[in-house]
Protein backbone atom coordinates (compact mmCIF):
# COMPACT_ATOMS: atom_id res chain seq x y z
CA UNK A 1 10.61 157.25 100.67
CA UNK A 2 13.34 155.35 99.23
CA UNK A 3 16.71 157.05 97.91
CA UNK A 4 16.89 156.97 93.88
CA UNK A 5 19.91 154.45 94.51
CA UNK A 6 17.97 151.74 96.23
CA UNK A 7 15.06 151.89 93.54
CA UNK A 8 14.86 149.68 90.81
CA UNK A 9 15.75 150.90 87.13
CA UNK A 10 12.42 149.20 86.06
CA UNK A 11 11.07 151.34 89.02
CA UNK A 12 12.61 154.55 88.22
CA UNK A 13 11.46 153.84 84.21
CA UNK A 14 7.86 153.57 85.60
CA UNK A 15 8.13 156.97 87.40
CA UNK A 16 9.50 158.69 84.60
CA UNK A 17 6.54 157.94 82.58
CA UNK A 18 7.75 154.57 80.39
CA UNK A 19 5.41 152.55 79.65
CA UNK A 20 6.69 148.85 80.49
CA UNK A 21 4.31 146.41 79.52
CA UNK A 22 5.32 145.72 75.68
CA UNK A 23 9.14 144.84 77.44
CA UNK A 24 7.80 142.66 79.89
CA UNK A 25 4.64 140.64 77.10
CA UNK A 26 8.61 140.62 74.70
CA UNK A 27 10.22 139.11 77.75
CA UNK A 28 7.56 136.57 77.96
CA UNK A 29 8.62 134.95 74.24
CA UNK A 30 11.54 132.95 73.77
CA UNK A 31 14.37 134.50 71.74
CA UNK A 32 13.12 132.20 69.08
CA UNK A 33 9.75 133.65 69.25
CA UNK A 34 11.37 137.30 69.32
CA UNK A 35 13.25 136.50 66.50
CA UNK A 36 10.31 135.62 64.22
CA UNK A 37 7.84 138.62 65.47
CA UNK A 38 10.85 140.53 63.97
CA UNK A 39 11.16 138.82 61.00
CA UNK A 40 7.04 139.14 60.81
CA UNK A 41 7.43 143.23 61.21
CA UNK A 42 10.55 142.99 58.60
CA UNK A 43 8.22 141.73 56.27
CA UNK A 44 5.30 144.30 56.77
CA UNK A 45 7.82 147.13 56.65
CA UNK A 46 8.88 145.71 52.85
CA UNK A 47 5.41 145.62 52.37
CA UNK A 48 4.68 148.35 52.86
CA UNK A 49 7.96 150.42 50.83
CA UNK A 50 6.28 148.58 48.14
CA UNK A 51 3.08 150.07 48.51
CA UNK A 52 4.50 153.00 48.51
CA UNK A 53 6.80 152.95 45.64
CA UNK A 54 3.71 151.92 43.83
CA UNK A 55 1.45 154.54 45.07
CA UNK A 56 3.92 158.07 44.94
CA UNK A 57 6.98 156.60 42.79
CA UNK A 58 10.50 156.59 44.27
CA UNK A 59 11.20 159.19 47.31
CA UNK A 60 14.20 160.64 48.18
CA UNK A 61 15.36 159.72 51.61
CA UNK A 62 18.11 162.23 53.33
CA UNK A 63 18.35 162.06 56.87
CA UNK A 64 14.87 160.30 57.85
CA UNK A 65 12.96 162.83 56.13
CA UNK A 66 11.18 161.75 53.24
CA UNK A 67 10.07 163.98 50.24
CA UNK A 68 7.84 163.07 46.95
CA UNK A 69 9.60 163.09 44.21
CA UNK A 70 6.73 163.09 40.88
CA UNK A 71 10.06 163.26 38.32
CA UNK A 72 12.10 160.79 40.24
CA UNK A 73 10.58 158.02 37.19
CA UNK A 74 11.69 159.87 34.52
């Protein structure tokens, strides 16, 4: 069995349990073509604050957690 040293960090990553395959499809793309899937999930994200802000009104946001907020309009 090979020493820990002589394996591969992508080897090691796939023994601990990480799941590779999304690195290696994003590896595929071009950094042009990485740089607009971004853009493309920047967009959804806004998207979908504004749904939100829509549907519940403005939320407080401290330290990732969010809360509703029903008087934050008033």
């Amino acid at each position: 069995m090979e020493t820990d040293e002589k394996k591969s960090a992508i080897q090691r990553a796939i023994e601990y349990g990480i799941d590779i395959t999304l690195i290696e499809s994003n590896m595929r793309l071009t950094p042009t073509q990485r740089l607009e899937k971004l853009q493309g999930m920047m967009e959804l994200i806004e998207e979908m604050k504004k749904v939100r802000t829509r549907r519940y009104g403005n939320l407080i946001v401290s330290d990732q957690h969010s809360e509703y907020s029903p008087n934050a309009n008033k």
